[in-house]
N, C-alpha and C. Protein backbone atom coordinates (compact mmCIF):
# COMPACT_ATOMS: atom_id res chain seq x y z
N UNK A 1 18.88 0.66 -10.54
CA UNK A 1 18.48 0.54 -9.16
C UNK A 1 18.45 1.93 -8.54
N UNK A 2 17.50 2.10 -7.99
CA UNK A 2 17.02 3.63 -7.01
C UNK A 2 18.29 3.14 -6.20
N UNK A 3 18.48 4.97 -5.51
CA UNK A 3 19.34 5.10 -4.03
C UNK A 3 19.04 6.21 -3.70
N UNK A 4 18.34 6.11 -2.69
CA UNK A 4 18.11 7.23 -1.68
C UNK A 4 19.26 7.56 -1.28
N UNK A 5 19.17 8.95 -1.07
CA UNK A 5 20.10 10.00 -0.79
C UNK A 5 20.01 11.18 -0.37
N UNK A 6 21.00 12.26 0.79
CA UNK A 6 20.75 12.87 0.80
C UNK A 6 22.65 13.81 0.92
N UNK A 7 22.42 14.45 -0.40
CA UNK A 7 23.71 14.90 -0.74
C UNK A 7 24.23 15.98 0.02
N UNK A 8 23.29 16.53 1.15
CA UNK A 8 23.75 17.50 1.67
C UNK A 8 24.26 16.81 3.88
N UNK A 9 23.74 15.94 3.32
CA UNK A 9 24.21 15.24 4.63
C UNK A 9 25.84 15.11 5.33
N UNK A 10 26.79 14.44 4.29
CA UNK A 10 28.11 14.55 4.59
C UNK A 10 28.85 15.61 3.85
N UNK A 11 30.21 15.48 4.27
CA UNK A 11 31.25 16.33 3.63
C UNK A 11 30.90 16.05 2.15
N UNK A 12 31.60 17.22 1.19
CA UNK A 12 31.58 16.61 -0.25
C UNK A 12 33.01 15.38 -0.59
N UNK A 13 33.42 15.43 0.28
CA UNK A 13 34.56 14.29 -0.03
C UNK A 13 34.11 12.91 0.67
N UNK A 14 33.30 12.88 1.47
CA UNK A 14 32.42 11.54 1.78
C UNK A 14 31.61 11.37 0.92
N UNK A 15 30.75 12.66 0.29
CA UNK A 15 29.74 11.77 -0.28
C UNK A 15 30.22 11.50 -1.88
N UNK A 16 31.35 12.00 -2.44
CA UNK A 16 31.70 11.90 -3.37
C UNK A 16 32.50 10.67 -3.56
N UNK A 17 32.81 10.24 -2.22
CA UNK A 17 33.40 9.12 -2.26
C UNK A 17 32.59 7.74 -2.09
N UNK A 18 31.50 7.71 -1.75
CA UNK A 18 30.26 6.71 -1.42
C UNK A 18 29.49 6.60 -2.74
N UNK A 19 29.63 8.13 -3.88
CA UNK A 19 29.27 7.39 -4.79
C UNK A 19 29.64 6.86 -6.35
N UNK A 20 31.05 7.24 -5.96
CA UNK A 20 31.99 6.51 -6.09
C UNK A 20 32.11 4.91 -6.13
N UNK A 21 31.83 4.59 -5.07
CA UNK A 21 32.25 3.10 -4.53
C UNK A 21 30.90 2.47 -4.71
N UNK A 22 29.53 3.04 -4.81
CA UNK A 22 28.31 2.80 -5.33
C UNK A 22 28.68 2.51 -6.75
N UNK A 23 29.03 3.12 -7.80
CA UNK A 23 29.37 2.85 -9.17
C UNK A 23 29.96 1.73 -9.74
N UNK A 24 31.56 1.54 -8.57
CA UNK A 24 32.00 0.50 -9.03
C UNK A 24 31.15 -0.68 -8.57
N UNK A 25 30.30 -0.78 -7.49
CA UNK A 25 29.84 -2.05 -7.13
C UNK A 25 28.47 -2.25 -8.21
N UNK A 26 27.91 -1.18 -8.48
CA UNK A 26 26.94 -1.47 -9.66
C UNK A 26 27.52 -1.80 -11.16
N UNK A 27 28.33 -1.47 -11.39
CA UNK A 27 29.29 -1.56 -12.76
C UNK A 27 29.55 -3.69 -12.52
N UNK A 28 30.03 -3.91 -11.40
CA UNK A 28 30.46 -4.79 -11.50
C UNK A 28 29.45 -6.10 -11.40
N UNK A 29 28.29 -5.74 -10.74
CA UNK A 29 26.73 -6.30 -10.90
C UNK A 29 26.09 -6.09 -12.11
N UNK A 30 26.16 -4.91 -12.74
CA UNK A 30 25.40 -4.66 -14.26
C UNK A 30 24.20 -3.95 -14.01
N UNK A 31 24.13 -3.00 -12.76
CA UNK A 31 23.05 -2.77 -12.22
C UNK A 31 23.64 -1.07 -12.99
N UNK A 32 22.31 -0.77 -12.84
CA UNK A 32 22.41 1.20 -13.46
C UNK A 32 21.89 1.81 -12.04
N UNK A 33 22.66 2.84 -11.75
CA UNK A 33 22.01 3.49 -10.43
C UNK A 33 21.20 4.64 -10.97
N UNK A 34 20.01 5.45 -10.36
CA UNK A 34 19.40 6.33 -10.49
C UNK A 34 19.13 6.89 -9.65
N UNK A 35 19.76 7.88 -8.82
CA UNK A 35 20.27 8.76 -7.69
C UNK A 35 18.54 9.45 -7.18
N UNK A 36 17.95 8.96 -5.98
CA UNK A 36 16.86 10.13 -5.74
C UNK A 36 16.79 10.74 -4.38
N UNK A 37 16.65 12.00 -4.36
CA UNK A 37 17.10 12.84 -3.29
C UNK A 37 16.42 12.90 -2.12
N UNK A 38 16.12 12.74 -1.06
CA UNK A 38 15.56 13.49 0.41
C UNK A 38 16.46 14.03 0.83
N UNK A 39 16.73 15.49 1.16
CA UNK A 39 17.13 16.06 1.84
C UNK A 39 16.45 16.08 3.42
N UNK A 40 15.28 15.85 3.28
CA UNK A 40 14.54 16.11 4.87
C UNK A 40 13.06 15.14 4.85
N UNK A 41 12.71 15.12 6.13
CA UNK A 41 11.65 13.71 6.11
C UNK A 41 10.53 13.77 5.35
N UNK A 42 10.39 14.89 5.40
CA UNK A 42 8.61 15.71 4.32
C UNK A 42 8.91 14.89 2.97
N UNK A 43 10.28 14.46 2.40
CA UNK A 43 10.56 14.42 1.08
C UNK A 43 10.64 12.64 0.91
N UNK A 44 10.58 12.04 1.43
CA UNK A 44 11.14 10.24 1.95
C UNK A 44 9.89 9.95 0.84
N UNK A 45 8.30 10.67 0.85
CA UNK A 45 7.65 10.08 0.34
C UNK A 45 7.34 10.23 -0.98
N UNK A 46 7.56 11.09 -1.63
CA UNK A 46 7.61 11.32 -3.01
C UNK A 46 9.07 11.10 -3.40
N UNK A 47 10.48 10.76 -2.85
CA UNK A 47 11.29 10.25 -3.27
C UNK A 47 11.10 8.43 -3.80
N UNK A 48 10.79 8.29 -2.55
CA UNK A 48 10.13 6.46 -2.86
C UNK A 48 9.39 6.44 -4.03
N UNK A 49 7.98 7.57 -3.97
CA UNK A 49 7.44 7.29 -5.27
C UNK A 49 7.92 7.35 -6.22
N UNK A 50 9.24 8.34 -6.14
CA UNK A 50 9.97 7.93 -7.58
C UNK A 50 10.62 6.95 -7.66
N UNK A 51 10.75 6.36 -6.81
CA UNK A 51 12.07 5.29 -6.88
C UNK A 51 11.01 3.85 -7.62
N UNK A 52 9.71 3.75 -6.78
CA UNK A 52 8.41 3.04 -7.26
C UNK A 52 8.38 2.87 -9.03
N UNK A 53 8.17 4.51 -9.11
CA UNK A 53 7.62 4.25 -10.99
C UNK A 53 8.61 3.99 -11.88
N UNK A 54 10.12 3.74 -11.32
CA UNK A 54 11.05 3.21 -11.72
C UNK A 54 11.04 1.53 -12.34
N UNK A 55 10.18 0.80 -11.91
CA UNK A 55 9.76 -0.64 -11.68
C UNK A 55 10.63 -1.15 -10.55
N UNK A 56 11.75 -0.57 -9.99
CA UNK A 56 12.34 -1.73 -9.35
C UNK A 56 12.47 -2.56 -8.23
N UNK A 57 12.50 -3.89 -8.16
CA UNK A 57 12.95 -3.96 -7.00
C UNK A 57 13.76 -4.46 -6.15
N UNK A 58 14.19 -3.31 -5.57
CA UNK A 58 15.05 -3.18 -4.66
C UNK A 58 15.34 -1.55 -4.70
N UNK A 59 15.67 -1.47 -3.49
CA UNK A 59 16.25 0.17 -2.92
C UNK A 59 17.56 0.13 -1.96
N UNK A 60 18.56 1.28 -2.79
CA UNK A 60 19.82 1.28 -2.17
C UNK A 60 19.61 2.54 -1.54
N UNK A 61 19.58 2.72 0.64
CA UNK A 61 20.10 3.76 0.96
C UNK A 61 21.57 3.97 1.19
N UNK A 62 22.08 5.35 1.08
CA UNK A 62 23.20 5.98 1.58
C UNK A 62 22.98 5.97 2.65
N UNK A 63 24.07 5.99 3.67
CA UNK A 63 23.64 6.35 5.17
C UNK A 63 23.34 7.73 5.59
N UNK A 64 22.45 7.70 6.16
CA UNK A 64 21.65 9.59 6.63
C UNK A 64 21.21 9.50 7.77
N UNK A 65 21.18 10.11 8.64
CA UNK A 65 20.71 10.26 9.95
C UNK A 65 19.47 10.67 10.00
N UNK A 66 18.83 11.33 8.71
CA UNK A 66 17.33 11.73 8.54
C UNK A 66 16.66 9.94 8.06
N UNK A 67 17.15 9.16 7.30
CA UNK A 67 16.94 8.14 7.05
C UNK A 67 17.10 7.34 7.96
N UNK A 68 17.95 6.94 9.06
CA UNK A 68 17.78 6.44 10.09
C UNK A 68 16.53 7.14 11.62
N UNK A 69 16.59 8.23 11.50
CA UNK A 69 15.21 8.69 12.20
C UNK A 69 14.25 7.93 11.54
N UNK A 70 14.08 7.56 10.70
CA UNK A 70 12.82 7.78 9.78
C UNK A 70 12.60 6.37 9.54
N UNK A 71 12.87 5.16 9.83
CA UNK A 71 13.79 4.08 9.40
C UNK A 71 12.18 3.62 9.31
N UNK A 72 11.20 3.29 10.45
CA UNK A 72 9.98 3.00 10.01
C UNK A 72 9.07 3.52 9.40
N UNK A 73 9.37 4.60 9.01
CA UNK A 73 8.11 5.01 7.78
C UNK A 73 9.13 4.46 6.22
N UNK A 74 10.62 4.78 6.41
CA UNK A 74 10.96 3.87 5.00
C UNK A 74 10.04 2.30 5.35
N UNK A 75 10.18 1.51 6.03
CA UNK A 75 9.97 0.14 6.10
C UNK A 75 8.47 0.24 5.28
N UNK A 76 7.89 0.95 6.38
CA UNK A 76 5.98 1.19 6.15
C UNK A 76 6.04 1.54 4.52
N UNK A 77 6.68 2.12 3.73
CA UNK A 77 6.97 2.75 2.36
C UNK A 77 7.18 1.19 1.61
N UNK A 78 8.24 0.61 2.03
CA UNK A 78 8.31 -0.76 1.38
C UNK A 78 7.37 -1.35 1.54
N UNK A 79 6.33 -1.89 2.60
CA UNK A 79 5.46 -2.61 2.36
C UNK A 79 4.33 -2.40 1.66
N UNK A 80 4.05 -0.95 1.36
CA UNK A 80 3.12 -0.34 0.32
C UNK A 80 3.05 -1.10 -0.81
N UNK A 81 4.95 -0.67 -1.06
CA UNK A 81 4.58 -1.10 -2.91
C UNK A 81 6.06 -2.06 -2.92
N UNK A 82 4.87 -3.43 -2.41
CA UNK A 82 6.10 -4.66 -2.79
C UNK A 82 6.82 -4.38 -4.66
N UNK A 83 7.48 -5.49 -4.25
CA UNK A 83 8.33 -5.96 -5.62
C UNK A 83 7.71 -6.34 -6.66
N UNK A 84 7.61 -6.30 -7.86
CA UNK A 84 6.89 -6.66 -9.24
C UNK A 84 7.32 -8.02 -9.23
């Protein structure tokens, strides 16, 4: 499963700890995470596309304040490229 992210957003002891607690909850689902980055809004759209040629669906965000600005162009991004 994709997760948007942006590692420079919190402390390193928040975000080390979020993905952290991401691991165990995928470990315990059977899900594999595959970490993809936005640092800034220019990047939301070729992150998705990677998250896209992944097949999956579903998308896990981290919480980001660039991702919450942005909250309707993620949405507009999901309705592009529904679920397989």
């Amino acid at each position: 499963m994709p997760v948007l992210w942006n590692p420079g957003a919190f402390s390193e002891q928040t975000t080390v700890g979020m993905v952290s607690e991401a691991a165990e909850a995928a470990k315990s689902l059977r899900l594999q995470l595959q970490y993809v980055e936005a640092r800034r809004a220019e990047e939301l759209e070729r992150a998705f596309s990677d998250a896209v040629n992944w097949h999956s669906d579903a998308l896990f965000e981290f919480p980001n304040p660039t991702f919450y600005e942005n909250q309707k162009r993620l949405v507009d991004l999901a309705a592009q490229h529904p679920a397989r």
